[in-house]
Each structure stands twice: as structure tokens, then as C-alpha cells.
Protein backbone atom coordinates (compact mmCIF):
# COMPACT_ATOMS: atom_id res chain seq x y z
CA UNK A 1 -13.03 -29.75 -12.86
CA UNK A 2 -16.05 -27.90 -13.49
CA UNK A 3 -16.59 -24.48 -11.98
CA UNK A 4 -19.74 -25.84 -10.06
CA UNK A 5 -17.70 -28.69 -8.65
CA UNK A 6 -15.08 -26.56 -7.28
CA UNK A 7 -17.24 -24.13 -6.02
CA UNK A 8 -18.96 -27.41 -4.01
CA UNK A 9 -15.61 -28.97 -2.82
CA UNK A 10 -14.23 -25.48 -1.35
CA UNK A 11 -17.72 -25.09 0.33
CA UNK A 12 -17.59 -28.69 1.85
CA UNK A 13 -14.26 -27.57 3.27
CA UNK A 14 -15.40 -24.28 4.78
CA UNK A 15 -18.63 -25.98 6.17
CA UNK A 16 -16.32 -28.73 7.75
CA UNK A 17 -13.92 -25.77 9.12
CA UNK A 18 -16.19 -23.52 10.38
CA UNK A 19 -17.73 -26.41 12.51
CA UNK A 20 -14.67 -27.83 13.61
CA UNK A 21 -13.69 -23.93 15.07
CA UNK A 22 -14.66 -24.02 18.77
CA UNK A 23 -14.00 -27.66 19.15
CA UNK A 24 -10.43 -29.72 20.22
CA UNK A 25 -7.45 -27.07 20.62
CA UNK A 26 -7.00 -23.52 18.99
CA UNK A 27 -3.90 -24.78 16.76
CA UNK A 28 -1.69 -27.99 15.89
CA UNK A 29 0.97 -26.27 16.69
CA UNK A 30 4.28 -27.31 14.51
CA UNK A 31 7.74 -25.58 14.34
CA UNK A 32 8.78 -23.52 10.87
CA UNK A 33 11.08 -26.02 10.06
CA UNK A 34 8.66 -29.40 10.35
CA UNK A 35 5.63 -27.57 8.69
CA UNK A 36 7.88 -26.45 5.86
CA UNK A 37 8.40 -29.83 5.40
CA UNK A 38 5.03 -31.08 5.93
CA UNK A 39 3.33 -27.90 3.68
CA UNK A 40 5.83 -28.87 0.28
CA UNK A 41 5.68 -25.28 -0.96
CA UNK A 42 8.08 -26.26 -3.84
CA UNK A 43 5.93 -28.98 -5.35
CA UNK A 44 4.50 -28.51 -8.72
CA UNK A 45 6.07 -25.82 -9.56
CA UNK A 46 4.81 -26.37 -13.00
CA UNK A 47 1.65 -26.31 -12.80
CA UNK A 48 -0.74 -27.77 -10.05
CA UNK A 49 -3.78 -29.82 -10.67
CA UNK A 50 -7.27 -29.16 -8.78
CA UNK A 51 -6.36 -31.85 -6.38
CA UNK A 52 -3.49 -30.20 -5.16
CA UNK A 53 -4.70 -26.73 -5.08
CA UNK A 54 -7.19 -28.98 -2.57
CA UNK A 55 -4.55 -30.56 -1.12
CA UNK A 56 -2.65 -27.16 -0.02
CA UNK A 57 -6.11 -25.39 1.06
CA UNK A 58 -6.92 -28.33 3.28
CA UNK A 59 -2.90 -28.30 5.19
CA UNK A 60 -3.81 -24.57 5.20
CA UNK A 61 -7.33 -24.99 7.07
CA UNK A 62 -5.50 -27.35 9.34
CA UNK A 63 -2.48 -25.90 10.80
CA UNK A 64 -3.68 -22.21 11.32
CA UNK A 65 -4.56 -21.02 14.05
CA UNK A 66 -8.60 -20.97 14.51
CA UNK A 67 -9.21 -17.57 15.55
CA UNK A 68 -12.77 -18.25 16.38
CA UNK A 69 -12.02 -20.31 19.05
CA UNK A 70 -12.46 -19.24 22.51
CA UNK A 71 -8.66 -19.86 23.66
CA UNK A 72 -7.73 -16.98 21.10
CA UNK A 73 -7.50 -14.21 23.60
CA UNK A 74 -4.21 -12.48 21.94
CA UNK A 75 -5.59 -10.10 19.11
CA UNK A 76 -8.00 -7.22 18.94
CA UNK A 77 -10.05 -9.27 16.49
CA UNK A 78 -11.51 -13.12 16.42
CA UNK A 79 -13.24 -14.99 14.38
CA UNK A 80 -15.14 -13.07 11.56
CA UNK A 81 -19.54 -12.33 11.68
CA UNK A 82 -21.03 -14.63 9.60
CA UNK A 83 -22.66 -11.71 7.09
CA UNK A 84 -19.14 -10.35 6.77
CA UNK A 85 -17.75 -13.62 5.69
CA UNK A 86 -20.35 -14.00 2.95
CA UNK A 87 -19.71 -10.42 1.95
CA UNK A 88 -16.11 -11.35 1.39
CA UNK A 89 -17.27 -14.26 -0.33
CA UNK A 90 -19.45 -11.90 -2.54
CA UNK A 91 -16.92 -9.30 -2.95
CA UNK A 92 -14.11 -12.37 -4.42
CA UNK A 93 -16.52 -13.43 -6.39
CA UNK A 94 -17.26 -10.39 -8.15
CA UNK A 95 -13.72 -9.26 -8.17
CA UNK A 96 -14.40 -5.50 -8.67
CA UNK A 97 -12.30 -2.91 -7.15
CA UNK A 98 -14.79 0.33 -6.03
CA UNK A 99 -12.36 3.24 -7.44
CA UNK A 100 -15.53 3.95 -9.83
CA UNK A 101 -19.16 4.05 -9.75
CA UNK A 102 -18.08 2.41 -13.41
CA UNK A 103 -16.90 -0.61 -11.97
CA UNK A 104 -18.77 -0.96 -8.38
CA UNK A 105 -22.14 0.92 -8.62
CA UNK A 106 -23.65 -1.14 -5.64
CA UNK A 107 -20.43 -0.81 -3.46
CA UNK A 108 -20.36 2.48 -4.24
CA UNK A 109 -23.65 3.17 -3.14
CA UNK A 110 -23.50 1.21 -0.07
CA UNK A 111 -19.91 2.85 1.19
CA UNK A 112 -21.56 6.23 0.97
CA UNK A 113 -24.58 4.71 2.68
CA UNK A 114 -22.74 3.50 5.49
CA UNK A 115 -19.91 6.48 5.63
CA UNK A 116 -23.36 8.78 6.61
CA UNK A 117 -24.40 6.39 8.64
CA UNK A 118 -21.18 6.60 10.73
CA UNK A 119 -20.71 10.22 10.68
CA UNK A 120 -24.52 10.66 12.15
CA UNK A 121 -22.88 8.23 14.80
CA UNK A 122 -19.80 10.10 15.39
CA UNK A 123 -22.00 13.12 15.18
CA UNK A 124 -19.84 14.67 12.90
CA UNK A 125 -21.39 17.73 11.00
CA UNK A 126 -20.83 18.61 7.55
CA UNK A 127 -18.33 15.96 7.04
CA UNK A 128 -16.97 13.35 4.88
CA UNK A 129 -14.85 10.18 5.53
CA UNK A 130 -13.91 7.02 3.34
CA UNK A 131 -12.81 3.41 4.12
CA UNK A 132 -9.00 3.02 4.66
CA UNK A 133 -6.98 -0.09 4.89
CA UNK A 134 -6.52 0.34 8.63
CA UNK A 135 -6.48 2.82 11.36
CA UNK A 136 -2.68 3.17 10.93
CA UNK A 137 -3.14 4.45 7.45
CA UNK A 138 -6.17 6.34 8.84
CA UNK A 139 -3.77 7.77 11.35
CA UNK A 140 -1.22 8.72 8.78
CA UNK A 141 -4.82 10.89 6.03
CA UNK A 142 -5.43 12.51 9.70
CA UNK A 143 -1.29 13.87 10.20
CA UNK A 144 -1.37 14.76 6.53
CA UNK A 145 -4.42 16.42 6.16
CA UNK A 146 -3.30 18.68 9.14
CA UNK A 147 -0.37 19.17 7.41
CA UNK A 148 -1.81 20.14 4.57
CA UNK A 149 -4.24 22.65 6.33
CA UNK A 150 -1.37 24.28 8.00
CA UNK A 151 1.16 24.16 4.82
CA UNK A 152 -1.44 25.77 2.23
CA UNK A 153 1.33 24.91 -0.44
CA UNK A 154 3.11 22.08 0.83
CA UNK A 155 1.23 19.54 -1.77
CA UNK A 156 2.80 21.77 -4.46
CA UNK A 157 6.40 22.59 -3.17
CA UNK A 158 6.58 19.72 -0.18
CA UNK A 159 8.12 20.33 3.08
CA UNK A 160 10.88 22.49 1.72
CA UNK A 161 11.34 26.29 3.27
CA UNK A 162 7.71 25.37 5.21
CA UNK A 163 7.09 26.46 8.30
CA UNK A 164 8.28 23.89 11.33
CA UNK A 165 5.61 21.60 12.61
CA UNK A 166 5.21 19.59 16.01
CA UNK A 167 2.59 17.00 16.56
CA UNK A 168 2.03 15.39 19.69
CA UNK A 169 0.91 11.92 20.38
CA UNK A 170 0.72 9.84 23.47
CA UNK A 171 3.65 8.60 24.70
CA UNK A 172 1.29 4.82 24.28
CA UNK A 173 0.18 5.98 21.26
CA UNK A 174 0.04 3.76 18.82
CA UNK A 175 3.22 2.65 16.82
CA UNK A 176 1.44 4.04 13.19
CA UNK A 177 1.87 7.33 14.64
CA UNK A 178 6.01 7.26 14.12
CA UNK A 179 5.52 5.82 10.64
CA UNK A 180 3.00 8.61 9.68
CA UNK A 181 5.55 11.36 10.86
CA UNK A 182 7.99 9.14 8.65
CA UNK A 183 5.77 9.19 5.26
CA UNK A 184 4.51 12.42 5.02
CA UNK A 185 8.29 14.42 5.65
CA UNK A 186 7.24 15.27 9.08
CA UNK A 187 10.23 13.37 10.69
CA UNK A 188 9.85 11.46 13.88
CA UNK A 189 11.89 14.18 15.76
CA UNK A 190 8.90 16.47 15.12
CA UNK A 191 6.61 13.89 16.61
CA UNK A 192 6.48 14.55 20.64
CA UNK A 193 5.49 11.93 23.23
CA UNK A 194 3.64 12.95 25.63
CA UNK A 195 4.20 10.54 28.93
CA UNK A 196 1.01 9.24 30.65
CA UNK A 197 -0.29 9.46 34.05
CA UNK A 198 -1.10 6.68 36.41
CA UNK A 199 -4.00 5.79 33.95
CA UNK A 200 -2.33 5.88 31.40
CA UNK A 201 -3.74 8.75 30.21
CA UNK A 202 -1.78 11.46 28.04
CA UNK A 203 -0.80 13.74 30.84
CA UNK A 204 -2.60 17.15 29.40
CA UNK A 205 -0.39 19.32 32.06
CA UNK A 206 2.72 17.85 30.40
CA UNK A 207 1.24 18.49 27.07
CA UNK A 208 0.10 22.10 27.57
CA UNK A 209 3.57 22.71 29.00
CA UNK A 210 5.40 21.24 25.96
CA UNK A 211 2.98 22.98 23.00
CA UNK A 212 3.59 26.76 24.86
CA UNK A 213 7.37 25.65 24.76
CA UNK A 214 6.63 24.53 20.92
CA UNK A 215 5.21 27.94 20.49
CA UNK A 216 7.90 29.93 22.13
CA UNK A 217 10.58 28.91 20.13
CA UNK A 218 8.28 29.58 16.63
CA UNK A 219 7.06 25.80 15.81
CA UNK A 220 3.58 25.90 14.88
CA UNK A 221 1.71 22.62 17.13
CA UNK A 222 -0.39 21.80 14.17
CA UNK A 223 -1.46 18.51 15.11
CA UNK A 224 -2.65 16.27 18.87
CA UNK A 225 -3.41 12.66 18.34
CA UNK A 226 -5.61 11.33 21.62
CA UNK A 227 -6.64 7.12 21.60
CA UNK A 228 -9.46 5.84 22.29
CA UNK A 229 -8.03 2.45 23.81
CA UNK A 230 -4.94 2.48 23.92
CA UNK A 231 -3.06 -1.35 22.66
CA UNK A 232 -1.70 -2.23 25.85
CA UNK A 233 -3.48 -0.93 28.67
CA UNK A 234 -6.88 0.03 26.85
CA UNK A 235 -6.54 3.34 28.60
CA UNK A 236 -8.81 6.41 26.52
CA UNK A 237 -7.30 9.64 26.44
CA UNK A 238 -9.62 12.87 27.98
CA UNK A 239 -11.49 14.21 24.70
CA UNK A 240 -12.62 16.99 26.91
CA UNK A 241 -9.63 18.20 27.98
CA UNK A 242 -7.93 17.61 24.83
CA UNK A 243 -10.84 19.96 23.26
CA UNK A 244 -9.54 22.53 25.84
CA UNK A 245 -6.38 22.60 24.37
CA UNK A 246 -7.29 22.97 21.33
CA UNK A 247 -9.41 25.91 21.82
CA UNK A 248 -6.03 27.41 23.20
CA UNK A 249 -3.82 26.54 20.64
CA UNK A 250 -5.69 25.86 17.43
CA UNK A 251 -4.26 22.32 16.24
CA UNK A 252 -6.09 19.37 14.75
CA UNK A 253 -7.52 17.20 17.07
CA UNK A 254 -7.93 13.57 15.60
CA UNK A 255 -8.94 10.10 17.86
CA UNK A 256 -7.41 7.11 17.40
CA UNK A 257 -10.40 4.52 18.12
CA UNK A 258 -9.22 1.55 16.24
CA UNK A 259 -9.45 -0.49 19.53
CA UNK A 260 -12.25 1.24 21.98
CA UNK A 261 -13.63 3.95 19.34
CA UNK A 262 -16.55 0.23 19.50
CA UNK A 263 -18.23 1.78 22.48
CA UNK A 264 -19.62 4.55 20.20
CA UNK A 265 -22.61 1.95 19.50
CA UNK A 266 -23.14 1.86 23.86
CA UNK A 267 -25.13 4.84 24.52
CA UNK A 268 -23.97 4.49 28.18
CA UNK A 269 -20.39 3.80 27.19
CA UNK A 270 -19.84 6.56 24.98
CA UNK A 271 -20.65 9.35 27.45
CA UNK A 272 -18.43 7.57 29.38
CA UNK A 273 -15.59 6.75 27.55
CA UNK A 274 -15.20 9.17 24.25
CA UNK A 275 -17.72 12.36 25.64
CA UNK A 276 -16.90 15.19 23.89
CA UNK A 277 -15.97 13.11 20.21
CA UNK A 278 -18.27 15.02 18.11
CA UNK A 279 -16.19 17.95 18.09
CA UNK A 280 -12.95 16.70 17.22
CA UNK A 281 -11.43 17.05 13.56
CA UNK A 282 -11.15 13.55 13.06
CA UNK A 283 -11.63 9.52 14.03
CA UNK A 284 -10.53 6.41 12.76
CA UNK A 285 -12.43 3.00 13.68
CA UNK A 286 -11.85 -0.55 13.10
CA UNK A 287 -15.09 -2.47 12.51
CA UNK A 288 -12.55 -5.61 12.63
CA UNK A 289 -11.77 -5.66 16.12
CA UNK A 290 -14.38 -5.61 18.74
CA UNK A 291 -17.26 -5.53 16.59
CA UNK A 292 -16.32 -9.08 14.48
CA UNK A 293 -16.30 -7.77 11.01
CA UNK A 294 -14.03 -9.54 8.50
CA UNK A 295 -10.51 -8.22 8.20
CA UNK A 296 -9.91 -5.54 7.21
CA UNK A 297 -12.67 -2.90 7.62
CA UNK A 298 -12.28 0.62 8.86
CA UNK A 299 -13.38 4.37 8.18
CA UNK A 300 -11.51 7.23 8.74
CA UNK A 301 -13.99 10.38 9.55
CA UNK A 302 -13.17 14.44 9.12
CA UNK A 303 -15.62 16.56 10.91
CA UNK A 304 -16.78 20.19 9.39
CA UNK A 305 -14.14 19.90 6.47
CA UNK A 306 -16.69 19.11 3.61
CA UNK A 307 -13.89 19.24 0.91
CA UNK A 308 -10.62 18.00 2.58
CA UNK A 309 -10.26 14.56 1.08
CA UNK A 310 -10.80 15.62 -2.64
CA UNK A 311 -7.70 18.15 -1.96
CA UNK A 312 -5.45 16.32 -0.15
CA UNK A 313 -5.23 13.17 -2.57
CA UNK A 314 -6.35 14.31 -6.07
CA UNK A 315 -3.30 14.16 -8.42
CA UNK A 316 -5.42 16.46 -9.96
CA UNK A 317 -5.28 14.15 -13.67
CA UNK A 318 -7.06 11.21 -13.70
CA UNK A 319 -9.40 11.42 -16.28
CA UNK A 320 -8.83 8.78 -17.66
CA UNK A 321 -10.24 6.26 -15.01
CA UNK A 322 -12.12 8.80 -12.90
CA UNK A 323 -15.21 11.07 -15.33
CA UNK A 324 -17.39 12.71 -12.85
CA UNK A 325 -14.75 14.92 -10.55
CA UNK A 326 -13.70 18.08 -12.41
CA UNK A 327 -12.01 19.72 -9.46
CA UNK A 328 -10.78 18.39 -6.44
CA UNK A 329 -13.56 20.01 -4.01
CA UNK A 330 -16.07 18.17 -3.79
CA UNK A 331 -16.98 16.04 -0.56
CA UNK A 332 -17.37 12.27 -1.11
CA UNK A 333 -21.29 12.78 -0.61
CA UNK A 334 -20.60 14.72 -3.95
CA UNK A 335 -18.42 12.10 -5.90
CA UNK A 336 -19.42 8.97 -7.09
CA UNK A 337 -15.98 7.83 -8.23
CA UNK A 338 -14.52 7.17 -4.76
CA UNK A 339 -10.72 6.51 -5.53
CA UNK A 340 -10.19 10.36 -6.61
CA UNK A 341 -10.80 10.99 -2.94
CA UNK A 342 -8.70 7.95 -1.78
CA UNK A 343 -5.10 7.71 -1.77
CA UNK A 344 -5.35 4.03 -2.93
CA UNK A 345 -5.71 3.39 -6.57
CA UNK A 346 -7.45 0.19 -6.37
CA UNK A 347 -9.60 -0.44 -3.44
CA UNK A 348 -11.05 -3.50 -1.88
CA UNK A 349 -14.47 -3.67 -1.95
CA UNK A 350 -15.05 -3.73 1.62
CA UNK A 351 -18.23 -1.74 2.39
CA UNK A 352 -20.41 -4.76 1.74
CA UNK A 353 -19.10 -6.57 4.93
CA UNK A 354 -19.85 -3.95 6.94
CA UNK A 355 -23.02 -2.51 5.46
CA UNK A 356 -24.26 -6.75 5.60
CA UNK A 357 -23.08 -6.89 9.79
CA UNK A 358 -24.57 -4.05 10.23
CA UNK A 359 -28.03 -4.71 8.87
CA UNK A 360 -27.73 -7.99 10.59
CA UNK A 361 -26.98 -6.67 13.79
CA UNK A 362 -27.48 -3.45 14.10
CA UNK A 363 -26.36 -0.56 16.42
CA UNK A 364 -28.11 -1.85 19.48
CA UNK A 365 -26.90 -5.54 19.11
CA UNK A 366 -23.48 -4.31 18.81
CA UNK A 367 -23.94 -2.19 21.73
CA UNK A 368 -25.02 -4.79 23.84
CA UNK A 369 -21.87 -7.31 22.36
CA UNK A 370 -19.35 -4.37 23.60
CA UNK A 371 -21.12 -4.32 26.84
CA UNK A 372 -20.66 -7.66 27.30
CA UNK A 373 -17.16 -8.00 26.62
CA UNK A 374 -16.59 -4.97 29.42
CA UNK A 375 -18.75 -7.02 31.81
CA UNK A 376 -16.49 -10.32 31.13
CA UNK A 377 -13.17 -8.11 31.34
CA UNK A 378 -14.60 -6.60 34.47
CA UNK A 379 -15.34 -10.62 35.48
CA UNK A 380 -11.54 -11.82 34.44
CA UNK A 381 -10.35 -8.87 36.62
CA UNK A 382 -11.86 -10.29 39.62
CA UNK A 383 -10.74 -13.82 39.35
CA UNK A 384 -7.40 -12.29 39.31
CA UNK A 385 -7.56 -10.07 42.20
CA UNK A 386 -8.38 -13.20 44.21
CA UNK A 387 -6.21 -15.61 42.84
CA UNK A 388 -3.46 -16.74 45.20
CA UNK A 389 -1.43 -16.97 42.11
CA UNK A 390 -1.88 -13.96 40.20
CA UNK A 391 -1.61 -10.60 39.82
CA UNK A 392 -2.44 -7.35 38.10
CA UNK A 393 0.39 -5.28 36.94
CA UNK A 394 -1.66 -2.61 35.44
CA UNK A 395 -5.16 -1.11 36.69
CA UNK A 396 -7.84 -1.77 34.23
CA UNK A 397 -9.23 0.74 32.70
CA UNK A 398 -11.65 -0.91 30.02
CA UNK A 399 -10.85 -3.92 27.89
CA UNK A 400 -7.64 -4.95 28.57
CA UNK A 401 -6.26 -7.12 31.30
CA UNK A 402 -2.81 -6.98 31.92
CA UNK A 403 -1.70 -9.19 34.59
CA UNK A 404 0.48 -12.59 35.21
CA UNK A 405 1.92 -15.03 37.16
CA UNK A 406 3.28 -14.32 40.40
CA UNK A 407 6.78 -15.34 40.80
CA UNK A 408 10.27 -13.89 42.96
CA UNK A 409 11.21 -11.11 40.31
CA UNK A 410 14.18 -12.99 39.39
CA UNK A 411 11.94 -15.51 37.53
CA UNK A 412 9.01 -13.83 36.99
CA UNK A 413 9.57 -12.56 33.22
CA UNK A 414 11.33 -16.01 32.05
CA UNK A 415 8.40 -17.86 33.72
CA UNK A 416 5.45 -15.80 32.48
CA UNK A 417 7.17 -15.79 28.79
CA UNK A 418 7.25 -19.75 29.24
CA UNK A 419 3.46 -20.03 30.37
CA UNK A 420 2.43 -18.46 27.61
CA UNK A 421 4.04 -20.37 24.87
CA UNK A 422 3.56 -23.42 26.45
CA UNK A 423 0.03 -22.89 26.24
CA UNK A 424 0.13 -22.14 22.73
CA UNK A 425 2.33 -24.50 21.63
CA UNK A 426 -0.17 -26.87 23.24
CA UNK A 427 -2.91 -25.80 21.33
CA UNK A 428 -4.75 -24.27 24.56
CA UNK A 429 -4.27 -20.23 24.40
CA UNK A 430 -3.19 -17.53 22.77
CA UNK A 431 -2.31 -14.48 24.61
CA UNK A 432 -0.39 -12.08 24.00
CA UNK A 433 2.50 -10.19 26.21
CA UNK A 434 4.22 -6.90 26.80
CA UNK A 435 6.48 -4.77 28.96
CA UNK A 436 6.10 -2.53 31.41
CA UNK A 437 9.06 -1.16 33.40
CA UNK A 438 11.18 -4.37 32.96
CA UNK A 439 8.11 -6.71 34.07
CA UNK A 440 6.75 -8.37 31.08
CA UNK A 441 2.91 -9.36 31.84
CA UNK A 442 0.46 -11.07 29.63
CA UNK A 443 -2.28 -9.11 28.07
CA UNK A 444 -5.44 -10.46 28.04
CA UNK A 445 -8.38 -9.19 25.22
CA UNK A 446 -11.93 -10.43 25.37
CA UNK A 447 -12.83 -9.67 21.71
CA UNK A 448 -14.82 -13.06 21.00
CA UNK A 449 -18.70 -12.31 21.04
CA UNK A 450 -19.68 -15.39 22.06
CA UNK A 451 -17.37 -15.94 24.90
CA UNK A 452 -19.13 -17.17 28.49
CA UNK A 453 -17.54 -17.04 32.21
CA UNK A 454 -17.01 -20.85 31.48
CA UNK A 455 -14.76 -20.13 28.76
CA UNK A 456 -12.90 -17.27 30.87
CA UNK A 457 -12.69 -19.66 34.08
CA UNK A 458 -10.93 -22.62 31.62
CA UNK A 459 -8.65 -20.20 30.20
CA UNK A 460 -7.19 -18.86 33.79
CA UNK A 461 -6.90 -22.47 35.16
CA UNK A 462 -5.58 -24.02 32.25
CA UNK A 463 -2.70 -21.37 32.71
CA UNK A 464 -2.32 -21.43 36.83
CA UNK A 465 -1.94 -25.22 36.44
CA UNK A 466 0.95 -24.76 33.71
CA UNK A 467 1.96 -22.08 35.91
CA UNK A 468 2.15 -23.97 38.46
CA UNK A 469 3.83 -26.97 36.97
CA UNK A 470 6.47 -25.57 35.26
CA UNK A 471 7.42 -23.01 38.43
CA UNK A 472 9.12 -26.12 39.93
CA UNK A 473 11.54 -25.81 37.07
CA UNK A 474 12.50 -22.54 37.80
């Protein structure tokens, strides 16, 4: 088969797809064992012809879950922006990676372009940032480059004979925080979690008391982690009064905003929600989640620390893929090779995406797509406070709804657990679920941009009517 011709049969099968997302259910649901057997993984294991590799992409399309549609209320992300797909598209296509200005000149160009654009944002001065994989390896450059900045030598002799180190994190912090401690020798025993308040707020009086107990017995508190959002109750830790602290103590202050660090294009819900983020040593951001860019697509940002990336993950000889970065300080408004300040060696070329969404939509679009998605969260918070059959098992705070069925406690997790897969397994909803002191509650996340009250109303009496129906059972 001709290039052209392929290129034309996997475009009639996206085309069909992408029409086909909002309508019928979210998913033919199947068990592992029947679409193992309906998938054949293990034919052709010689060789496959074109109409196979067809074949295999169409029973792909076709039993995965459509995350576009408007029952998939379970992930911090949906369905993808339309310019962000046809940057992925773009960036297959050219199958580059942008680790040199060599290799990706335009990506390279447009990464820088739109790192600026996101520390004016942040309103980060003098700073630098790059596009990670994720905000949990975002999470894990922020630990380590406070490491670093306390440990002058550590990158040359490690963690050996080094001064003791603490870092704090909300006790809801998010689980990348553990694994960070883990990878860079900190050990999660010198990770402290901090409990939250009713909120779910870190509780700063708890934390102020714990880092002058840190510094009475000779640790050095070198590093605070607040979220913006937190992943199960979308709570958003005080910047201000974590900037207090700081003043006292003198630790790097970085933000977690994978999740809520999206109302930084609300004017109103900034000042709000993250006041205070332009002086804090660093933020991480998923474009992926509330904003609808293709996965994956985030920046990690360092604020007044113009050379920090270039020194904490040079290897200090790479010449021979990286020409223009002599020394390890320079900023990456400085380099045009962009792996020598990256800890990846080959990178996805994912700045097109996000520099095409956000020339499509810009700031104020987005800002009035996360206001919208508060305003329907505010909306599904209502028609559970009235519902005869529901209830809220944590207050909202911002995007996440965290409620379930109502049911004699002796019933209530089994039941809840069994409304929700039932729903899926159907093909209606996706939702997902979580704990809190023994109650396990479903967790509902309005990321889709083109949801409507209509959607929203289907969604809660689609599950009251299973919840309903299968309550007899129980």
C-alpha cells in the first residue's frame, strides 16, 4: 500500500471516530479475558499485512474508552483540543526529538516561546523552566533542585556525610511526592506529612510546629511542597501563609498545580485561589488536564534562579550531541540545545501542541473554559445537596465533587463501589472513587469543555436510578 493510501485509510478512521465520540455509550465494555480473545494479540506474529495493522487499529478505536464523551467524568483530562491533536499528528510525522536546535529548530523555538510566555503568567522574574513529562517528574526537578541548593556538593559526592534534610508535603499531597524523596536519596522517612484542616488545607500551625522541631534537633527544612488542587478534594493550599514560613525558615517553596494551577488564565480565580504564586521558587502545570491539551504536556517553572537547570542536570560531557553549551550556567533563554538542561535525553516534541491551543484559544478563552467548569461543579453541588438520595461527604472547595449514594453505613461502601461499575460496565459513566475515613465516595471531575447542565443532570439520574435499583439487592 502506498504511503498516500495509508495516510487516507487511517484518516477515514479518525474522521469516523472522532464523530462517533459523544454519541451511543462511553465504552463497549468487555472483560480482560473475552477481549483478549476478541483482540488476537498473537496473530501474525510474522509479519502483518496493511490490512491487519487496519484490522487491530479499528478493534483498538472500538473498545476504548472514548474519553471525549460527556459520561467520562473520572480523570483530570478528556478528550484532547483539536489544534493539539493535529500538533501530535505533526510532531509523529516529523519524528524529531527537540534535545537540539540541530534536530528541532522550530520546536525549539516555539518551547522557548511559550516557556516566556508562561513565566510572564506565573509572574516569575528572572527565571527559566522547561517541559517535563508530567508534574510528578516536575515535582521530583523541584525536591532535587532544592537539594542541590542546600547540598552545594551533593551532585559530586551524593548524599553521603551531607547534612540531614526534611521536606514537608501535605499530608494529600500528591503520591509523586514519596517517589521523588525515593529517587533523589532523600528517603521517604525524611519526607513529613503535614495533616490538613477541615479544608483540607495543609495545616500551617502543624507545619510551623514540626519545621522548629526539624530545626531543634539540627535537620536543615530545605524544602515545603503546597498544591494547588489537591487529587481528591481539589482543596489549594494557602500560598500566603506558606510564603510566611518561608520568610522564617528559608526553604524552597514549590506549587504543585498539575490539577488547579488552570485558574492562573482566570484573572478573578487566581487572586482567589493561588494569590501570592509569583513569589514562590517553583510551579509545575499540566496543560493536559483542565485546559484539553493532548497528553502529555506540562512545564515545570523556577523563579529568580536564572541558572539552576543547566547545573542541576548537565553531566557536564555531552559534546558530542549538544555544541552550543560550554558550561552548565546558562538559563534556557541562553541555550538553544534544550536536552543539556533536561534530565531526559530524548524529548518529545511537545511544545507544538501547546504553543497551537494556545494560539487557538488563547488566555482569555481558557479563562472563561475554567470558569465554566467551576460554575458546573458549583451546579452538580447543588443537585446533590437537594437530592433525597445523595450526599456530600466532603465540602467543595473548587473542582471536585466528592459525594455518593446514601445508604445505612453497613452497605454504603459495597453499594456505592457497585453503582459505579455498573455504570461503567454499561457503557454510561466513568467516575472515579476514593476513601475517606472508611467511607469510600465517588469523585466527580468536570474537566470536559463542552459539557452543559443537560449532560450533568443525565449523569446524576442515570446513577440515582441504578442506585436505586440495585439498593433492593442489598
Amino acid at each position: 500500500m502506498e504511503p498516500e493510501q495509508t495516510i487516507n485509510n487511517i484518516s477515514d478512521l479518525i474522521k469516523a471516530y472522532l464523530s462517533s465520540q459523544k454519541q451511543n455509550s462511553f465504552l463497549q465494555y468487555k472483560d480482560p479475558i473475552e477481549l483478549q480473545k476478541i483482540l488476537k494479540l498473537d496473530d501474525h506474529n510474522d509479519g502483518a499485512g496493511w490490512s491487519q495493522i487496519f484490522t487491530w487499529i479499528e478493534r483498538y478505536l472500538m473498545y476504548s474508552v472514548k474519553t471525549n464523551h460527556n459520561g467520562f467524568v473520572n480523570r483530570m483530562w478528556v478528550g484532547a483540543n483539536l489544534p493539539s491533536i493535529l500538533g501530535e499528528i505533526v510532531a509523529a510525522v516529523s519524528n524529531t526529538s527537540s534535545c537540539t536546535y540541530e534536530s528541532a529548530p522550530v520546536s525549539t523555538l516555539m518551547e522557548k516561546y511559550m516557556i516566556q510566555q508562561m513565566l510572564d503568567l506565573v509572574g516569575f522574574k528572572n527565571g527559566e523552566g522547561q517541559m517535563a513529562t508530567g508534574s510528578s517528574n516536575a515535582n521530583m526537578l523541584a525536591m532535587m533542585a532544592a537539594r542541590n541548593e542546600s547540598l552545594p556538593t551533593v551532585k559530586t559526592k551524593g548524599i553521603f556525610g551531607q547534612q540531614d534534610l526534611m521536606g514537608f508535603v501535605s499530608a494529600d499531597a500528591h503520591y509523586s511526592m514519596e517517589k521523588a524523596a525515593n529517587i533523589i536519596g532523600l528517603g521517604t522517612d525524611h519526607l513529613s506529612k503535614i495533616p490538613v484542616n477541615g479544608q483540607g488545607e495543609m495545616d500551617l500551625d502543624l507545619l510551623e510546629k514540626n519545621l522548629e522541631r526539624t530545626v531543634g534537633k539540627g535537620i536543615l527544612p530545605f524544602f515545603v511542597a503546597g498544591t494547588a488542587g489537591t487529587t481528591i478534594r481539589g482543596a489549594y493550599d494557602s500560598i500566603i501563609g506558606l510564603l510566611r514560613l518561608k520568610r522564617k525558615f528559608n526553604f524552597w517553596l514549590h506549587i504543585d498545580g498539575a490539577w488547579g494551577g488552570a485558574v492562573l488564565v482566570s484573572d478573578s480565580l487566581r487572586k482567589k485561589y493561588v494569590n501570592g504564586i509569583e513569589h514562590v521558587d517553583s510551579f509545575t502545570w499540566d496543560f493536559h488536564k483542565m485546559l484539553g491539551t493532548s497528553l502529555m504536556c506540562n512545564i515545570f517553572m523556577i523563579n529568580n534562579r536564572p541558572h539552576t537547570l543547566g547545573k542541576l542536570c548537565s553531566s557536564e560531557d555531552e559534546s558530542y550531541i549538544f555544541h552550543d553549551v560550554p558550561d552548565s550556567n546558562k538559563n534556557i533563554n541562553e541555550v538553544n540545545d534544550l536536552g543539556a538542561v533536561s534530565l531526559q535525553c530524548g524529548r518529545r516534541v511537545d511544545s507544538l501542541k501547546w504553543f497551537l491551543d494556545w494560539k487557538y484559544f488563547g488566555k482569555k478563552e481558557f479563562g472563561r473554559r475554567v470558569e465554566r467548569s467551576l460554575e458546573l461543579c458549583r451546579y452538580a453541588e447543588l443537585i446533590v445537596r437537594k437530592s433525597d438520595f445523595l450526599e456530600l461527604v466532603l465540602k467543595r472547595n473548587s473542582f471536585n465533587i466528592c459525594f455518593r449514594f446514601k445508604a445505612p453505613e453497613n452497605v454504603a461502601n459495597k453499594l456505592n463501589l457497585a453503582i459505579r461499575n455498573t455504570l461503567y460496565h454499561d457503557g454510561k459513566s466513568l467516575v472515579g472513587y476514593a476513601y475517606f475515613e472508611g467511607k469510600l465516595f465517588l469523585r466527580l471531575l468536570l474537566a470536559g469543555h463542552d459539557l452543559t447542565r443537560e449532560d450533568i443532570d443525565q449523569y446524576f439520574s442515570d446513577l440515582i436510578k441504578t442506585g436505586k435499583s440495585l439498593a433492593e439487592t442489598y
